[in-house]
N, C-alpha and C. Protein backbone atom coordinates (compact mmCIF):
# COMPACT_ATOMS: atom_id res chain seq x y z
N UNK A 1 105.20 71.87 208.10
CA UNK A 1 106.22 72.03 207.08
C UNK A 1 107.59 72.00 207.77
N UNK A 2 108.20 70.99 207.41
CA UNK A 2 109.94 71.09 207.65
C UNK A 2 110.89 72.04 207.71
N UNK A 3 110.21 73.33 207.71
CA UNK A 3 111.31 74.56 207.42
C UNK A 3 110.81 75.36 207.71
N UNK A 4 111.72 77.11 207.96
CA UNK A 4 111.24 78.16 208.70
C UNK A 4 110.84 79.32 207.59
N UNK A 5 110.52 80.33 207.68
CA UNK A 5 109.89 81.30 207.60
C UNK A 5 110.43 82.74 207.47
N UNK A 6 111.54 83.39 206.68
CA UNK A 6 111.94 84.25 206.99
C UNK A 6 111.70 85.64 206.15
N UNK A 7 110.70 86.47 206.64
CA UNK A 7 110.09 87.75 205.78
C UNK A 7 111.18 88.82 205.85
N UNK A 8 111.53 89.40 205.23
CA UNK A 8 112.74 90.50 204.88
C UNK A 8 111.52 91.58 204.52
N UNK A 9 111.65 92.42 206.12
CA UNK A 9 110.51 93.43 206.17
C UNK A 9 111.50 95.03 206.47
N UNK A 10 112.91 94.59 206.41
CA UNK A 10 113.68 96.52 206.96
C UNK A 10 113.80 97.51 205.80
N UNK A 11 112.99 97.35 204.80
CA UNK A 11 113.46 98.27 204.20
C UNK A 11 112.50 99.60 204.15
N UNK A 12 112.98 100.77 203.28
CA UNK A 12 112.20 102.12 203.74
C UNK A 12 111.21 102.35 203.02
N UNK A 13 110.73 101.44 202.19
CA UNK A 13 109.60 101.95 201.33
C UNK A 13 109.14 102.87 200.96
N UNK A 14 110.22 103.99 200.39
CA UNK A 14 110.11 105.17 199.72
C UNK A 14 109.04 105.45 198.95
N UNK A 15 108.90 104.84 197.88
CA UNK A 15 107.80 105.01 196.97
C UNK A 15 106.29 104.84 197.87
N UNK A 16 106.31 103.85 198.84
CA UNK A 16 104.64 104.59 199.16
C UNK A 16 104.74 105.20 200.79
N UNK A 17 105.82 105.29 201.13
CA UNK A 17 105.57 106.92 201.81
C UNK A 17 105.89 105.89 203.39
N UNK A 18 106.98 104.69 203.26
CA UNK A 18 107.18 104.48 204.70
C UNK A 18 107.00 103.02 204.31
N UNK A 19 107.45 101.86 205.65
CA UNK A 19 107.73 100.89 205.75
C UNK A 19 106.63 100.16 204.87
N UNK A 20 106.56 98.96 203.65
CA UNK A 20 105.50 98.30 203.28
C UNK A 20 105.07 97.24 204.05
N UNK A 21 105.75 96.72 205.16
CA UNK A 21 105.22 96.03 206.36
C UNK A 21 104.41 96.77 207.22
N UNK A 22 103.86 97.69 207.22
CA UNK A 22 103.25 98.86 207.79
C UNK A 22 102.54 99.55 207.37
N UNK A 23 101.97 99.26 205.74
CA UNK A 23 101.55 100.14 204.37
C UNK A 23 99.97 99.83 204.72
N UNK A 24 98.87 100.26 204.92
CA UNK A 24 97.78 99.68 204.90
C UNK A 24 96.96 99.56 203.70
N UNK A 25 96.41 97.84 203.65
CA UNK A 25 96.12 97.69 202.66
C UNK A 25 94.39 97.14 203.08
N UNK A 26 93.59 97.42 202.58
CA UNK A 26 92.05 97.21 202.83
C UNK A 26 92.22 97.62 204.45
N UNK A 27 92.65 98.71 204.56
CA UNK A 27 92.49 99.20 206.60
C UNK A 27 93.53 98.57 207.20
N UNK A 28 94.21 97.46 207.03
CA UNK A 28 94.98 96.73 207.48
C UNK A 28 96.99 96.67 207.40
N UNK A 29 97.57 96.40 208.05
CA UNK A 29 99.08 96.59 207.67
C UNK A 29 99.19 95.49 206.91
N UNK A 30 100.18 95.89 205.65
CA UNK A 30 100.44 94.70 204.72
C UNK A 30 100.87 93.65 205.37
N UNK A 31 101.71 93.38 206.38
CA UNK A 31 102.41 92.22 206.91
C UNK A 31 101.11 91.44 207.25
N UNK A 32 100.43 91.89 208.29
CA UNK A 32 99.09 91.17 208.50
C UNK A 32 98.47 90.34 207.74
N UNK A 33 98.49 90.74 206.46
CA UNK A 33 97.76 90.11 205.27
C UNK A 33 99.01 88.60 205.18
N UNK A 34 100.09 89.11 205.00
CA UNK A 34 101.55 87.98 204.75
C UNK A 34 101.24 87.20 205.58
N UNK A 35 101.34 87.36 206.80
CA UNK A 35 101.31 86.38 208.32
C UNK A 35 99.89 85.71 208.29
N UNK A 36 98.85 86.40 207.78
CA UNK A 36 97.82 85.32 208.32
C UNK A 36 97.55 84.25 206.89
N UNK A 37 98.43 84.99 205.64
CA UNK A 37 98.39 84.10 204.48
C UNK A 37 99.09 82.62 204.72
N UNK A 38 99.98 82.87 205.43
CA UNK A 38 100.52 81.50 206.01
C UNK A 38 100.59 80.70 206.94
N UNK A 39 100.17 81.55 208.03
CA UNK A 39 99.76 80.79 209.23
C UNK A 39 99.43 79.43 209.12
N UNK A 40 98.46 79.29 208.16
CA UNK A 40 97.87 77.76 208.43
C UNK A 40 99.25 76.48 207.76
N UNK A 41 100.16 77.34 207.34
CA UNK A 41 101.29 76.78 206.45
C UNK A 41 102.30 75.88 207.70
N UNK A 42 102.06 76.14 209.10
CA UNK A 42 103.08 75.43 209.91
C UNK A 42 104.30 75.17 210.04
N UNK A 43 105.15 76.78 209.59
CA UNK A 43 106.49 76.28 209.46
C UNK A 43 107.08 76.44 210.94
N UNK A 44 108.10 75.68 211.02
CA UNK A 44 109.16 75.82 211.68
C UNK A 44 109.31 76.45 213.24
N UNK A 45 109.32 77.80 212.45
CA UNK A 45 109.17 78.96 212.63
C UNK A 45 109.19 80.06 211.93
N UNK A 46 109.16 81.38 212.43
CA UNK A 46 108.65 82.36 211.43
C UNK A 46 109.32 84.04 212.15
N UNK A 47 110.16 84.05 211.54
CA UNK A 47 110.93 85.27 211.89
C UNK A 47 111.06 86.57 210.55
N UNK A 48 110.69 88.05 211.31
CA UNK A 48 110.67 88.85 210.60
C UNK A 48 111.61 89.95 211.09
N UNK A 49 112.23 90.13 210.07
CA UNK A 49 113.37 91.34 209.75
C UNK A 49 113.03 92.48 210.01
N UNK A 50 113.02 93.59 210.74
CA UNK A 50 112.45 95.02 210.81
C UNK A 50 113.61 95.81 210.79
N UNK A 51 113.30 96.89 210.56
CA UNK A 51 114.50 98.50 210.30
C UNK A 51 114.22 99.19 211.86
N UNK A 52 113.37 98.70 212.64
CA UNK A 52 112.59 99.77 213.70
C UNK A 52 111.23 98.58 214.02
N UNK A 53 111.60 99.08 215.80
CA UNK A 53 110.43 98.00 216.16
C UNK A 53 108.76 98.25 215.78
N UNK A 54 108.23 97.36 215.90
CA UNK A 54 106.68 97.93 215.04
C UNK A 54 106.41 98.96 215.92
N UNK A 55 105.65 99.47 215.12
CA UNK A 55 104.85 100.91 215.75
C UNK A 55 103.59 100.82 216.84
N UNK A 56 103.68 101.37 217.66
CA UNK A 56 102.74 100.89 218.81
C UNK A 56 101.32 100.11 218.09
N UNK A 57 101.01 101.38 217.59
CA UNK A 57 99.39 101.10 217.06
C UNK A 57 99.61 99.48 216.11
N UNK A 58 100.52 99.14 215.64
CA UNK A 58 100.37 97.57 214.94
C UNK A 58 101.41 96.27 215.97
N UNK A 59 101.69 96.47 217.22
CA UNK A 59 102.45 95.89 217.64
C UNK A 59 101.99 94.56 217.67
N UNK A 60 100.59 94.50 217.76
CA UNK A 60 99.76 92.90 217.79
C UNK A 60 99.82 91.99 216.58
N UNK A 61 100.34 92.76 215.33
CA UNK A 61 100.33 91.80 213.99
C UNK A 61 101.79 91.03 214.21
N UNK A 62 102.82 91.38 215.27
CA UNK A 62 103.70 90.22 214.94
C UNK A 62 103.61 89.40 216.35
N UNK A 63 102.48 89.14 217.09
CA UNK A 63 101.93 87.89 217.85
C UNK A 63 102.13 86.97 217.80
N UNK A 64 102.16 86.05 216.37
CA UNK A 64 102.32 84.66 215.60
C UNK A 64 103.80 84.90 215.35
N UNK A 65 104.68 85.65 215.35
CA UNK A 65 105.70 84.92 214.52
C UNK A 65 107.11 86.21 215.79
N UNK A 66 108.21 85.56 215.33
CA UNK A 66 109.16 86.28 215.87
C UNK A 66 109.63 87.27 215.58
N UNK A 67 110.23 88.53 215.60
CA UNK A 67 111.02 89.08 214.80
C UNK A 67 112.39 89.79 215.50
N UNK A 68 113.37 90.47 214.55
CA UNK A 68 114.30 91.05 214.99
C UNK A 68 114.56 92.25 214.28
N UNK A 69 115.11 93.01 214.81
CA UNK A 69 116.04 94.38 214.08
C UNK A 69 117.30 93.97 213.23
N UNK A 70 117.30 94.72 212.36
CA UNK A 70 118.54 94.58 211.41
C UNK A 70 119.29 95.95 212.16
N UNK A 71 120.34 95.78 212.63
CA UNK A 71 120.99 97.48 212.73
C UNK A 71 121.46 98.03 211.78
N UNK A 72 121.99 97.35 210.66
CA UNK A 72 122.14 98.30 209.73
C UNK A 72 121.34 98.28 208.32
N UNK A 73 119.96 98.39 208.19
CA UNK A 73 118.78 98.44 207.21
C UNK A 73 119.51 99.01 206.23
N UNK A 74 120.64 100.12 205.73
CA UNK A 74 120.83 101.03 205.05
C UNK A 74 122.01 99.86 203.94
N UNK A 75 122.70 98.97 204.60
CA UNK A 75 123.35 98.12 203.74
C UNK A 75 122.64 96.85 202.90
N UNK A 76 120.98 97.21 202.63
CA UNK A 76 120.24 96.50 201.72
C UNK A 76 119.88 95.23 202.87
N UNK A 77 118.92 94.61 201.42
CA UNK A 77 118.18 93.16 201.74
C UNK A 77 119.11 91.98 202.34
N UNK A 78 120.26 92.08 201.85
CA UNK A 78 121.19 90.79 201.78
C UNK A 78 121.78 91.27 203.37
N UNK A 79 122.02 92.14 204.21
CA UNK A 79 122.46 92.43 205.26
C UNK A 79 121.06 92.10 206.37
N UNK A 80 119.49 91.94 205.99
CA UNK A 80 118.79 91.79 206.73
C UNK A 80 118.52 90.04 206.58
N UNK A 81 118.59 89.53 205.12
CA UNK A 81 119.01 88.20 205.26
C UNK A 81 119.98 87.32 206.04
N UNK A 82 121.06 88.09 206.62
CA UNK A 82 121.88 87.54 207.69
C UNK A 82 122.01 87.56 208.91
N UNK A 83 120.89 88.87 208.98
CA UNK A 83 120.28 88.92 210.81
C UNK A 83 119.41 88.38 210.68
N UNK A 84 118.57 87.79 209.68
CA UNK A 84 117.26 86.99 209.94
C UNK A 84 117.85 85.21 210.28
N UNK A 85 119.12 85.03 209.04
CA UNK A 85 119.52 83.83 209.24
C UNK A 85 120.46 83.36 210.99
N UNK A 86 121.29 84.29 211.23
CA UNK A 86 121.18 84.05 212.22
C UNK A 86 120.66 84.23 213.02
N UNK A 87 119.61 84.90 213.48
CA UNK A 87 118.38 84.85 214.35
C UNK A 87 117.36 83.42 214.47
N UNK A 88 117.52 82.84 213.27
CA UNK A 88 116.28 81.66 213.28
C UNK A 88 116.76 80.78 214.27
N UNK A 89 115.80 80.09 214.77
CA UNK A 89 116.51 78.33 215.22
C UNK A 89 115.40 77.56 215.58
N UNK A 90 115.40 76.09 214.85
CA UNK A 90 117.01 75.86 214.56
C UNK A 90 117.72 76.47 213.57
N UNK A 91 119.13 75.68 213.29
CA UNK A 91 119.52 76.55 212.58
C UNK A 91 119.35 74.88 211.39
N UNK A 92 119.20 73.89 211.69
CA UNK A 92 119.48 72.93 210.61
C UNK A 92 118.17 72.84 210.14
N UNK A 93 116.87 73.43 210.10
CA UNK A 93 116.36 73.71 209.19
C UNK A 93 116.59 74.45 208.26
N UNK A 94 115.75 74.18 206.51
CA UNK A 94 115.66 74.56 205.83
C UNK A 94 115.21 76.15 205.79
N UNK A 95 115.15 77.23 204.74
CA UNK A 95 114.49 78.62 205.18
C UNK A 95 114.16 79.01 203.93
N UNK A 96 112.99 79.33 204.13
CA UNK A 96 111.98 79.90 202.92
C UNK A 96 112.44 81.39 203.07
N UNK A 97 112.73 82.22 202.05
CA UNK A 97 113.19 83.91 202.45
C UNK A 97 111.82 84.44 201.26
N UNK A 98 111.29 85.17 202.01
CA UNK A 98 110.27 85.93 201.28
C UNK A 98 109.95 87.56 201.56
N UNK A 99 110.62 88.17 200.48
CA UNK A 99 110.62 90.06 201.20
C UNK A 99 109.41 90.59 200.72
N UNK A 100 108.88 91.13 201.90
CA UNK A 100 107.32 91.60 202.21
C UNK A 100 106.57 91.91 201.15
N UNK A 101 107.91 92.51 200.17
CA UNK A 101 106.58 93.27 199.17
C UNK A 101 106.45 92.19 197.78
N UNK A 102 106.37 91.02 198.37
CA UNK A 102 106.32 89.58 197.42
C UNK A 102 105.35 89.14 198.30
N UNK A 103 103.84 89.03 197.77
CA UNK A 103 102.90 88.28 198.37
C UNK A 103 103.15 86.67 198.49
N UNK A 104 102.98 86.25 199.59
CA UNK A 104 102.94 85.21 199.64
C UNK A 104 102.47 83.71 198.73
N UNK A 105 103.39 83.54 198.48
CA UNK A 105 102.56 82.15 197.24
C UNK A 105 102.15 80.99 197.70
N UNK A 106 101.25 80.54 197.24
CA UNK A 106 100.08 79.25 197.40
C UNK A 106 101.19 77.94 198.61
N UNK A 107 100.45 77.34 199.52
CA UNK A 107 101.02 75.71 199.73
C UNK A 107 101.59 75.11 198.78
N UNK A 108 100.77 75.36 197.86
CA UNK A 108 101.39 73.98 196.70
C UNK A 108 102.81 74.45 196.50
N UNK A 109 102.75 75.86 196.19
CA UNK A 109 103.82 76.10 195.37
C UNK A 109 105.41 76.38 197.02
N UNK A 110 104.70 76.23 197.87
CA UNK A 110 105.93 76.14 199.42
C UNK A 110 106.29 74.26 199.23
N UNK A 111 105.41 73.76 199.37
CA UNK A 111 105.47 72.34 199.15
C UNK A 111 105.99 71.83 197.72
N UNK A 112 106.36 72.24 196.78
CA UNK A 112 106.77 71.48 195.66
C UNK A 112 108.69 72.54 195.78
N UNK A 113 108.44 73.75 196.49
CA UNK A 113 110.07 73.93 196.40
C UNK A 113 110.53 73.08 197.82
N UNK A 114 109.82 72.82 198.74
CA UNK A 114 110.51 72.13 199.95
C UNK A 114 110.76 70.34 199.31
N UNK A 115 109.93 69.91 198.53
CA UNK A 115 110.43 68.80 197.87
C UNK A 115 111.45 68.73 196.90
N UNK A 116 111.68 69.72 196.29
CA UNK A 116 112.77 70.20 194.83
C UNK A 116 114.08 70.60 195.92
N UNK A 117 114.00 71.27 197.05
CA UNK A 117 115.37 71.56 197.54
C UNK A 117 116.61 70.41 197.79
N UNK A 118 115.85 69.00 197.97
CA UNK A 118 116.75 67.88 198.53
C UNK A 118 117.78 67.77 197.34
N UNK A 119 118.94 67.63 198.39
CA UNK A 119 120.00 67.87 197.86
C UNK A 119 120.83 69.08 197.01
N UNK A 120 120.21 69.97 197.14
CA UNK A 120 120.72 71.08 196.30
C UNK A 120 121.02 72.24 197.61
N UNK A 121 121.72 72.97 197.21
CA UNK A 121 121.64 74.33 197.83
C UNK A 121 120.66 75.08 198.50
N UNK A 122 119.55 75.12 197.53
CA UNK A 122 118.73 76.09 197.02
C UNK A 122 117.50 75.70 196.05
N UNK A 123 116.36 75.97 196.10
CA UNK A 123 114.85 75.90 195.27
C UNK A 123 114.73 77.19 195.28
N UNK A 124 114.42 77.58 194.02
CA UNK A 124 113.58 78.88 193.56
C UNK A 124 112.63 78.54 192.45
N UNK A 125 111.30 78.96 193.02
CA UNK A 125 110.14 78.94 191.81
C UNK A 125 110.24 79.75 190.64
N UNK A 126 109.98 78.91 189.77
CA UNK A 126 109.90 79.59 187.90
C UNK A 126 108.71 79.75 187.33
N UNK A 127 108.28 80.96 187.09
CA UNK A 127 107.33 81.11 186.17
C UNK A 127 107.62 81.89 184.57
N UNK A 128 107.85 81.47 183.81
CA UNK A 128 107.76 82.05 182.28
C UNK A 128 109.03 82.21 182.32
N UNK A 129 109.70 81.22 182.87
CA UNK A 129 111.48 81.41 182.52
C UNK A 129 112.19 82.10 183.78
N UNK A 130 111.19 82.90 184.98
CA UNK A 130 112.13 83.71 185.64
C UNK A 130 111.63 83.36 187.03
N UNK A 131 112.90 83.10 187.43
CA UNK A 131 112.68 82.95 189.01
C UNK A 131 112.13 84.08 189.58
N UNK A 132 111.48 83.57 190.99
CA UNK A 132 111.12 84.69 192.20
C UNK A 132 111.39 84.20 193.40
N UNK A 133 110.10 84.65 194.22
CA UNK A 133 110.02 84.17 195.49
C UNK A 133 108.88 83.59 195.81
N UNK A 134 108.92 82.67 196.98
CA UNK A 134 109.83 82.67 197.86
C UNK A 134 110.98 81.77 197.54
N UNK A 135 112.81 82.09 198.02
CA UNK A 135 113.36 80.79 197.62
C UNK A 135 113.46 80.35 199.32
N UNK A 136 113.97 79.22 198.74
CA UNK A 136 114.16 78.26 200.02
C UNK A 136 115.80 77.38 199.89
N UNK A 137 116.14 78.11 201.07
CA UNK A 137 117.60 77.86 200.89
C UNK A 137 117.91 76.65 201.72
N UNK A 138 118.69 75.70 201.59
CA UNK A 138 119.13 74.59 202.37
C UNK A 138 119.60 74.82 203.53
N UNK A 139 119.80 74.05 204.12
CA UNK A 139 120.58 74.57 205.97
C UNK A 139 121.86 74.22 205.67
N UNK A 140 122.66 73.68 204.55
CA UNK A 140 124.07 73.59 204.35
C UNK A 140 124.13 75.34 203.73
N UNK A 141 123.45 76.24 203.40
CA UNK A 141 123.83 77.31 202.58
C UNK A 141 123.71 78.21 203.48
N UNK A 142 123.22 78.26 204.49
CA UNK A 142 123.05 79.30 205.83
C UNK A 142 124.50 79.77 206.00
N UNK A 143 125.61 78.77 206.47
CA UNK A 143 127.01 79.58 206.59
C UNK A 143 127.76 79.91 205.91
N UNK A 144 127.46 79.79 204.83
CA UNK A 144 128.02 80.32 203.38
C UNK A 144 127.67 81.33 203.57
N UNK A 145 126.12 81.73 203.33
CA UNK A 145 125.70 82.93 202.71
C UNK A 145 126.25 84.12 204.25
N UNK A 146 126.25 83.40 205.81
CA UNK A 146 126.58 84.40 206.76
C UNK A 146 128.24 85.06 206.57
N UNK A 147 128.90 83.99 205.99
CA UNK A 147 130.03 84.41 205.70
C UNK A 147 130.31 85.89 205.04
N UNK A 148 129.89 86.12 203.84
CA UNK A 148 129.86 87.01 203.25
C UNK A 148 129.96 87.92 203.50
N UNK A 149 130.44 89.91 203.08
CA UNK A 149 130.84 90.95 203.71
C UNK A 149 129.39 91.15 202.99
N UNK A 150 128.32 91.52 204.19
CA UNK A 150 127.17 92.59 203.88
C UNK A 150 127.12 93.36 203.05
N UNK A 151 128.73 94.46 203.16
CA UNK A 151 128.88 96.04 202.58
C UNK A 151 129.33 95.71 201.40
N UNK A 152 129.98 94.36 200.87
CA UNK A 152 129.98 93.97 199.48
C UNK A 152 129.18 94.68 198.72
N UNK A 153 129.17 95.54 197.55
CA UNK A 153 128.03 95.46 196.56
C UNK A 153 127.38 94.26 196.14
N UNK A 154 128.63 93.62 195.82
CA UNK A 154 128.53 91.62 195.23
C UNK A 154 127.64 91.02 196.12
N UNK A 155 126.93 91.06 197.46
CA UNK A 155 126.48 90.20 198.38
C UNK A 155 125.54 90.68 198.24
N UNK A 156 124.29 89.63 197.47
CA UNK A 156 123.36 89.55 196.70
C UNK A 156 122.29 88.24 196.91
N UNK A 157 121.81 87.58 197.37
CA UNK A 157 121.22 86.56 197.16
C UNK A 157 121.28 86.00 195.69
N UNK A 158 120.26 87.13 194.81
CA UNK A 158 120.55 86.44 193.22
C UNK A 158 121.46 86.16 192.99
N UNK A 159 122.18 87.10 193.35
CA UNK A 159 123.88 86.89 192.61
C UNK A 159 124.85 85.62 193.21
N UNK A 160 124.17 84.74 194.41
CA UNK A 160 124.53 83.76 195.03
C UNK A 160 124.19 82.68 194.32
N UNK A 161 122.33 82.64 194.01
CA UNK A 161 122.36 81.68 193.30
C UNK A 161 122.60 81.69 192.01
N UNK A 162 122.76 82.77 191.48
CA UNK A 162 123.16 82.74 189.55
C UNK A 162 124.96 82.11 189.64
N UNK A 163 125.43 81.83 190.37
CA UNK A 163 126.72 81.37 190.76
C UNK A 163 126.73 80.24 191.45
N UNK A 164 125.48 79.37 191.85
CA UNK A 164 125.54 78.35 192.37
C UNK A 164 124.26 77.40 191.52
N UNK A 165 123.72 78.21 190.23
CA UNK A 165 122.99 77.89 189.38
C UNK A 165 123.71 76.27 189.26
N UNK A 166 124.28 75.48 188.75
CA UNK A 166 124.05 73.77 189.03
C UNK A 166 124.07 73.34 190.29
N UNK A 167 123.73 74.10 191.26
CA UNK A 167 123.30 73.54 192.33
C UNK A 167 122.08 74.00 193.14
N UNK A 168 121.07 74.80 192.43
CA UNK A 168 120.00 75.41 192.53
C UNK A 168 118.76 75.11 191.41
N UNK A 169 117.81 74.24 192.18
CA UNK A 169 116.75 73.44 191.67
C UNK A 169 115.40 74.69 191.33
N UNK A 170 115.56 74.47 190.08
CA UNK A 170 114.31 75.76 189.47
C UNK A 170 113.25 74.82 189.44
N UNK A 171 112.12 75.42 190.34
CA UNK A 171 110.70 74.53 190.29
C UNK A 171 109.87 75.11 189.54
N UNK A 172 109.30 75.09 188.81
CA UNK A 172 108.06 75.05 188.00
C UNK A 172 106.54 75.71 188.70
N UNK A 173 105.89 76.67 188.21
CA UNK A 173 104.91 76.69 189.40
C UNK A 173 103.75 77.99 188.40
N UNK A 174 102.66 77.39 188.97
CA UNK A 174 101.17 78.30 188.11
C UNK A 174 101.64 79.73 188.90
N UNK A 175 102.12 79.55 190.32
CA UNK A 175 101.30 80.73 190.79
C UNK A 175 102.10 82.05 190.61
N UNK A 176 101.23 83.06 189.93
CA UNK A 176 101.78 84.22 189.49
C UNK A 176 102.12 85.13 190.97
N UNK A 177 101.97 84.68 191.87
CA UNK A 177 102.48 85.26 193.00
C UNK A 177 103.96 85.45 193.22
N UNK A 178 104.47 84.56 192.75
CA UNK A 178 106.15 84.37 192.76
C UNK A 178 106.90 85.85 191.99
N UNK A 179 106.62 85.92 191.12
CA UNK A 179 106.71 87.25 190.61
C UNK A 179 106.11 88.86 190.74
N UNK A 180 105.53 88.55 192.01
CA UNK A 180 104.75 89.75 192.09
C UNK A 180 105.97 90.43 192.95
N UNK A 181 105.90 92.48 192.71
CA UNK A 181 106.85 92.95 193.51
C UNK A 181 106.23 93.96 194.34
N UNK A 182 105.29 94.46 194.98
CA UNK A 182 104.75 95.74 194.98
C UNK A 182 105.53 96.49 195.88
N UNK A 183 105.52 97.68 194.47
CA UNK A 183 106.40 98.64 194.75
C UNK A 183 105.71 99.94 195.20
N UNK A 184 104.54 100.16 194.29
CA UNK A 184 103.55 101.65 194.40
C UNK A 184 102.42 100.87 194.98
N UNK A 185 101.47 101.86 195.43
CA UNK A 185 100.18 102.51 196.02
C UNK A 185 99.28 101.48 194.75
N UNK A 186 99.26 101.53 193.53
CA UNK A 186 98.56 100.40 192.70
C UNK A 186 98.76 99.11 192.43
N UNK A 187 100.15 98.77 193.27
CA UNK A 187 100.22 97.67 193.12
C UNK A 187 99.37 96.84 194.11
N UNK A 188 99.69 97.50 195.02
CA UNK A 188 98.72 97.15 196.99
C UNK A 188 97.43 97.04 196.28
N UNK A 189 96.77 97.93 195.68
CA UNK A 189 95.03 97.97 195.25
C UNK A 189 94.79 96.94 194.05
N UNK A 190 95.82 96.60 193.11
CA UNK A 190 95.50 95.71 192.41
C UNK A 190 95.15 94.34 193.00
N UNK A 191 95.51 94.09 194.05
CA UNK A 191 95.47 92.89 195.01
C UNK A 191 93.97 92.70 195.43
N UNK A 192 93.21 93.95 195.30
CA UNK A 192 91.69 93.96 195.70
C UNK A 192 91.61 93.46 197.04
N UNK A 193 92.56 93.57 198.04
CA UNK A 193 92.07 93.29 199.25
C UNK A 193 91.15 94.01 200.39
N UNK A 194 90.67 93.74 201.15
CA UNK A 194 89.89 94.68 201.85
C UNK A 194 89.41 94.19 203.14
């Protein structure tokens, strides 16, 4: 696949009691499940966002892919989106952004937004009218979006593309993954993994 990989994993996951890149789900850390869902996907590369380096006991689940520290986790998602973006390289690839607690969605549906992005900004998958994830941002939108003041409230991803909406290609897509958010302890078990 023509493009990289970027999981937005720093945040504190209050509601189930600590990082959800770290949450175990069937015995396992959730990221584990993310990383080996795509592995066979061949991007780029594959860089993950952390608040704190992994914890000894899971240090082997980020083997396959790169990651970095955000230093400041506490100024939200959109501040770990810009240590992830500049961390990647290259940098003139394309970048899929997908935050951890959004299961990973199908090939088809990575492959029909990496074909929908040409020429636009930006691809985000639609299901029932509402975008999710993963989007996949162009490599012309990387220094735009680094530009931006982090500590903004306004510095938002959505709020990037609901403002660059005629230049952001809404793809079409079955898989109800795009919309998934897990937030609680039932959302992880509804997944039936094990």
């Amino acid at each position: 696949m023509d493009a990289a990989l970027l999981i937005l994993a720093a945040g504190e996951g209050r509601r189930v009691g600590g990082p959800k890149a770290w949450h175990l789900v069937g015995g396992r850390p959730w990221l584990e499940h993310q990383l080996q869902w795509v592995a066979p996907f061949d991007f780029t590369s594959l860089m993950v966002v952390l608040a704190e380096p992994p914890p000894p006991e899971h240090a082997d689940v980020l083997d396959a892919a790169t990651w970095t520290l955000n230093p400041h986790p506490e100024l939200g998602p959109f501040s770990s989106l810009q240590v992830g973006l500049r961390a990647l390289k290259p940098r003139t690839d394309p970048v899929f952004v997908l935050p951890v607690d959004v299961p990973a969605a199908g090939l088809r549906t990575f492959l029909m937004l990496q074909e929908g992005v040409f020429g636009a900004a930006a691809a985000v998958p639609v299901l029932d009218g509402r975008g999710g994830h993963p989007v996949l941002l162009a490599a012309r939108s990387r220094m735009e979006l680094l530009r931006m003041d982090p500590a903004d409230p306004e510095a938002r991803l959505d709020g990037w593309l609901r403002e660059r909406a005629s230049d952001v290609r809404r793809v079409e897509t079955p898989d109800r993954r795009v919309l998934m958010d897990l937030n609680r302890e039932e959302d992880f078990q509804a997944l039936g993994l094990e």
